[in-house]
N, C-alpha and C. Protein backbone atom coordinates (compact mmCIF):
# COMPACT_ATOMS: atom_id res chain seq x y z
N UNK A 1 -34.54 -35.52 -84.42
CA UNK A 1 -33.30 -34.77 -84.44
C UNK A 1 -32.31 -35.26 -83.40
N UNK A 2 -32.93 -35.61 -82.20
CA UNK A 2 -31.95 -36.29 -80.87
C UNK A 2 -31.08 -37.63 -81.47
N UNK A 3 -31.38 -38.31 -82.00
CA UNK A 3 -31.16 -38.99 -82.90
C UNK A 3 -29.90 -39.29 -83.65
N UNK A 4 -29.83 -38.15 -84.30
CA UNK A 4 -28.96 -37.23 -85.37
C UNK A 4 -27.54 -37.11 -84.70
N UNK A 5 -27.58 -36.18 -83.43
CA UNK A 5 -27.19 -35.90 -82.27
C UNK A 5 -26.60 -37.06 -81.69
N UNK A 6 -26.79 -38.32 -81.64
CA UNK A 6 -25.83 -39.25 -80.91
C UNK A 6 -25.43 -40.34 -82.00
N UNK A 7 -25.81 -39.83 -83.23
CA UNK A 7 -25.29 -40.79 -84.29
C UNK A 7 -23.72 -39.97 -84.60
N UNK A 8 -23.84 -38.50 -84.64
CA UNK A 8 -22.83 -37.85 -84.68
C UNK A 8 -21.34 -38.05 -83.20
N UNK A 9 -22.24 -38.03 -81.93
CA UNK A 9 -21.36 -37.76 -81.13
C UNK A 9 -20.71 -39.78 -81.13
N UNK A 10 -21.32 -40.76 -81.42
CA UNK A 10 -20.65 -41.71 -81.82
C UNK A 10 -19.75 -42.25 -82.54
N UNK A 11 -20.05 -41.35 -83.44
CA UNK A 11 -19.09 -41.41 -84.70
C UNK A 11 -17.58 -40.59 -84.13
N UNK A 12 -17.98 -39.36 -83.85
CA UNK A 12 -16.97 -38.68 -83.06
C UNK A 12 -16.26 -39.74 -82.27
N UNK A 13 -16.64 -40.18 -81.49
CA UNK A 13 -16.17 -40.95 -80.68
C UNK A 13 -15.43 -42.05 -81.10
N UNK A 14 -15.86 -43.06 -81.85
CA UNK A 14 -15.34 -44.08 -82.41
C UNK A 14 -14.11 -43.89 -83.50
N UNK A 15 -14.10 -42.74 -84.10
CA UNK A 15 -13.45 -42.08 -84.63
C UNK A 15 -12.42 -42.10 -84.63
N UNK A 16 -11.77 -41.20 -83.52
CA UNK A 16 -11.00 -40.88 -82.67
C UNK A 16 -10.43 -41.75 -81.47
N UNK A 17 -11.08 -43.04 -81.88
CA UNK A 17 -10.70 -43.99 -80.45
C UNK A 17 -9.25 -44.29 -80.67
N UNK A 18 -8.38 -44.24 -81.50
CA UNK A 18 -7.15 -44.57 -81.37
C UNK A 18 -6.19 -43.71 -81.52
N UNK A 19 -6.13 -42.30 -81.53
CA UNK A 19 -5.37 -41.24 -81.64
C UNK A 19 -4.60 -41.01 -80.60
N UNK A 20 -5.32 -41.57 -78.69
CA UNK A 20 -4.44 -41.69 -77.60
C UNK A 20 -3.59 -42.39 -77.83
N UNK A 21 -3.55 -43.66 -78.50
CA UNK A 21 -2.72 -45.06 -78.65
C UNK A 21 -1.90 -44.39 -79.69
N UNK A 22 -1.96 -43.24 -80.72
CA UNK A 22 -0.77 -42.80 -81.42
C UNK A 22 -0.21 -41.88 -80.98
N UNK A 23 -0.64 -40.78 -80.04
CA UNK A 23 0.35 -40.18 -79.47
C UNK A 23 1.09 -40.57 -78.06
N UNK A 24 0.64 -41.89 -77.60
CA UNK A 24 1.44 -42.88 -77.16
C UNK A 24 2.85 -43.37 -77.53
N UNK A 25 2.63 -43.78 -78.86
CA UNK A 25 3.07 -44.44 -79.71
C UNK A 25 4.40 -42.96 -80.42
N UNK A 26 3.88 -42.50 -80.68
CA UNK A 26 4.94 -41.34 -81.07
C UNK A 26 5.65 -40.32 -79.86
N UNK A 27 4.74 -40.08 -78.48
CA UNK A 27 6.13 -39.95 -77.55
C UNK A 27 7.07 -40.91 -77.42
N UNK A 28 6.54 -42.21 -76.95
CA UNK A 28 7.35 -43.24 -76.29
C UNK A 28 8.36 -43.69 -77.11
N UNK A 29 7.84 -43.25 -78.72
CA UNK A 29 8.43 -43.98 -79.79
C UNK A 29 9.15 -45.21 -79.52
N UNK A 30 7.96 -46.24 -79.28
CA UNK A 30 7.80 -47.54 -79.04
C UNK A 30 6.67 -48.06 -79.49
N UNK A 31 6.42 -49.33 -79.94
CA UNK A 31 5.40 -49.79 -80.25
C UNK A 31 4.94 -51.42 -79.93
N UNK A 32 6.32 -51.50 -78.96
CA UNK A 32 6.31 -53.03 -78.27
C UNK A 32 4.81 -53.63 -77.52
N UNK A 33 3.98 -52.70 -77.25
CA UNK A 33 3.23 -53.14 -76.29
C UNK A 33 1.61 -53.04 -77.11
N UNK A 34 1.97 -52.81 -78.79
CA UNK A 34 0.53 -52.55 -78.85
C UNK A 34 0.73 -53.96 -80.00
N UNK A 35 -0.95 -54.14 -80.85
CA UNK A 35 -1.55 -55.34 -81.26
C UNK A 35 -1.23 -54.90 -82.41
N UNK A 36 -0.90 -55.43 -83.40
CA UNK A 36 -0.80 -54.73 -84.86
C UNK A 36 -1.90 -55.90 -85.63
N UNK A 37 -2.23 -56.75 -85.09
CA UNK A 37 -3.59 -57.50 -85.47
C UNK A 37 -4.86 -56.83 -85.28
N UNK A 38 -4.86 -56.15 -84.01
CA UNK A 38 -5.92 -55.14 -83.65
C UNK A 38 -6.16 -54.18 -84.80
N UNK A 39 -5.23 -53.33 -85.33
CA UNK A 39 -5.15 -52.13 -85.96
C UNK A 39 -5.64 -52.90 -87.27
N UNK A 40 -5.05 -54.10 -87.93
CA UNK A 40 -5.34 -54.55 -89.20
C UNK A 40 -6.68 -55.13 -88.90
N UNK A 41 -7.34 -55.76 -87.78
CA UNK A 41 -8.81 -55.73 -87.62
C UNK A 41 -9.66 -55.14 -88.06
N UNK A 42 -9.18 -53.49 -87.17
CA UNK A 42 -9.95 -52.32 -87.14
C UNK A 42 -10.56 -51.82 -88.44
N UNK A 43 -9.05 -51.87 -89.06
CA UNK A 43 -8.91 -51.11 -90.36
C UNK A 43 -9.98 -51.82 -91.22
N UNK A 44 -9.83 -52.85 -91.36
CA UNK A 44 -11.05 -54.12 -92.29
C UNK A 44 -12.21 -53.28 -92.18
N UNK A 45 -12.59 -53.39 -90.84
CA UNK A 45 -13.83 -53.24 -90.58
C UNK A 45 -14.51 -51.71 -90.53
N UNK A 46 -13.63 -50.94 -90.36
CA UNK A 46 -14.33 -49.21 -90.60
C UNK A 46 -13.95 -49.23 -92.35
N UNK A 47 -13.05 -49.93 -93.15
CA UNK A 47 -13.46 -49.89 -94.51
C UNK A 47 -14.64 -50.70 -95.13
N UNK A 48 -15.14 -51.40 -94.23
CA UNK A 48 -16.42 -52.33 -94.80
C UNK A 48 -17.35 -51.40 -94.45
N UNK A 49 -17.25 -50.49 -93.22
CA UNK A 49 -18.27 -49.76 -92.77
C UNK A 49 -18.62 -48.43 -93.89
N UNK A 50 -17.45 -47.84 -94.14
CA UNK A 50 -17.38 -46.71 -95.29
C UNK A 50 -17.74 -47.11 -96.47
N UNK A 51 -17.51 -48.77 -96.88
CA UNK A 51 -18.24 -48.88 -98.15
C UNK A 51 -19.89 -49.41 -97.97
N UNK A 52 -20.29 -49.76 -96.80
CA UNK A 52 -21.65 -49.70 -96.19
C UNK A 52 -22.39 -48.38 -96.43
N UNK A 53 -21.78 -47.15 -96.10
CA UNK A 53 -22.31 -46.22 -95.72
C UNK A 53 -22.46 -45.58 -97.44
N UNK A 54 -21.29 -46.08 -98.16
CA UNK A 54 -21.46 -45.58 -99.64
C UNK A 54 -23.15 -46.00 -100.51
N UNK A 55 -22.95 -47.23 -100.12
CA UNK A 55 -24.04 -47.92 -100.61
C UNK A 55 -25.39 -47.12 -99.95
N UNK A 56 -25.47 -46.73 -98.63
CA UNK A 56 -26.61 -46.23 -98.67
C UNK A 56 -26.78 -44.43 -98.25
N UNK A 57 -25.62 -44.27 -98.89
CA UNK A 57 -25.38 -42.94 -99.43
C UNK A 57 -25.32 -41.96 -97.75
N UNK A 58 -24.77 -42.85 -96.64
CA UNK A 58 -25.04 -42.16 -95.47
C UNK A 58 -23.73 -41.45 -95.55
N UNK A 59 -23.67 -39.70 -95.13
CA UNK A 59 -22.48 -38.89 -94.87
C UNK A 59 -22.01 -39.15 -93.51
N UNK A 60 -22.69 -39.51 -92.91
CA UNK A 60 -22.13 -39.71 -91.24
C UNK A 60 -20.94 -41.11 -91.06
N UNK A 61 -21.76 -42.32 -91.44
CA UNK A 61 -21.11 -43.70 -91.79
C UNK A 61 -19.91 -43.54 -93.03
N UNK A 62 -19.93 -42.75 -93.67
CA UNK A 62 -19.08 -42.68 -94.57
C UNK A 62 -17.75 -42.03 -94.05
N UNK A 63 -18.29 -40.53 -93.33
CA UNK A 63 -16.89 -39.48 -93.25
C UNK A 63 -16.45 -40.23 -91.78
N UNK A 64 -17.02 -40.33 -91.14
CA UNK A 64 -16.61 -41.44 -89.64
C UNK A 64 -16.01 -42.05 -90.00
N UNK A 65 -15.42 -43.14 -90.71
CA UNK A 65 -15.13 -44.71 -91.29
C UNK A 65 -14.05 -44.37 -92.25
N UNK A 66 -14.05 -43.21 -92.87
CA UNK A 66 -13.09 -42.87 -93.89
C UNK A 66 -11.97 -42.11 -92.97
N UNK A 67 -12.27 -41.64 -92.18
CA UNK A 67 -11.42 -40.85 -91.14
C UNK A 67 -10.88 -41.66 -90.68
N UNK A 68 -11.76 -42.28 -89.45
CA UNK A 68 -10.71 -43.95 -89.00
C UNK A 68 -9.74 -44.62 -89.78
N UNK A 69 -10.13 -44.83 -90.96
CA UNK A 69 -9.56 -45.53 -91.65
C UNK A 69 -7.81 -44.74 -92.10
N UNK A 70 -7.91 -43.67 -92.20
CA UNK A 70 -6.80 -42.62 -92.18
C UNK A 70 -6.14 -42.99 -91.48
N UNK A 71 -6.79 -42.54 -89.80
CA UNK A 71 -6.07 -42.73 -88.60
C UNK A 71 -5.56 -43.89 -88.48
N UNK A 72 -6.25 -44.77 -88.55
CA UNK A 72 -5.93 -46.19 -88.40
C UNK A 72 -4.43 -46.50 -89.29
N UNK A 73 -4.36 -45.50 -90.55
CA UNK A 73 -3.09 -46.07 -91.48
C UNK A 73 -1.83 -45.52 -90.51
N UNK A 74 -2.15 -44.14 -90.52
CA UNK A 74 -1.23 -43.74 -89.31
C UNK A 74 -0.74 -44.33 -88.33
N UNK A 75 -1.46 -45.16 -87.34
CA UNK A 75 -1.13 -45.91 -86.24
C UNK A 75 -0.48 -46.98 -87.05
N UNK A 76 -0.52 -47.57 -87.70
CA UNK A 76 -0.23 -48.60 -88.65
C UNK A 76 1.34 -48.26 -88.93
N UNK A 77 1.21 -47.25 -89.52
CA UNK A 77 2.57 -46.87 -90.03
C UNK A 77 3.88 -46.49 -88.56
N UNK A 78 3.10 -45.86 -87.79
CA UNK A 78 3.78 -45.55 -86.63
C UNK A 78 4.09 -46.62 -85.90
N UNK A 79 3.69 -48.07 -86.06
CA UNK A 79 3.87 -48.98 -85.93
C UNK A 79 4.92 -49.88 -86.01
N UNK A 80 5.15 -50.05 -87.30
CA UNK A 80 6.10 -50.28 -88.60
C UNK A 80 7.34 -49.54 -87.94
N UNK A 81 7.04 -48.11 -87.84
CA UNK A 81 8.29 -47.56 -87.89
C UNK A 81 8.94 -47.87 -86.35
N UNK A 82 8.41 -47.74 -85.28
CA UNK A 82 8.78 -47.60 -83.83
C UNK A 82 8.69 -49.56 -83.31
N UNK A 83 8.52 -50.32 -83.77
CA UNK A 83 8.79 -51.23 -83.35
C UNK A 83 10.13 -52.10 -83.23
């Protein structure tokens, strides 16, 4: 079960790793200083992860990775717009 427990609080975590960098990004409404290679990185790779997690039917790898992937469009877009 401990297990369970830090597969979750990781996911949490990783999750959510770029939501500081958008409400950054939407006070300063600037976007001069961030990577937009980074974000299109990111994005690749928590959608390879969500279709990973499809394949082996994991809810944790899936709703984690599908979330990011949200967020990630967001920062993306906030991007676009404030640069």
């Amino acid at each position: 079960m401990e297990w369970y427990i830090v597969g979750v609080t990781a996911a949490l975590l990783t999750t959510f790793g770029f939501v500081p960098q958008i409400i950054k990004m939407y006070r300063s409404k600037s976007a001069k200083d961030v990577s937009i290679v980074t974000f299109f990185q990111f994005s690749a790779g928590v959608l390879l992860w969500a279709l990973y997690g499809i394949h082996l039917r994991d809810i944790i790898i899936i709703a984690a990775n599908t979330v990011s992937f949200m967020i990630l469009l967001v920062a993306i877009a906030l991007y676009y717009r404030y640069y």
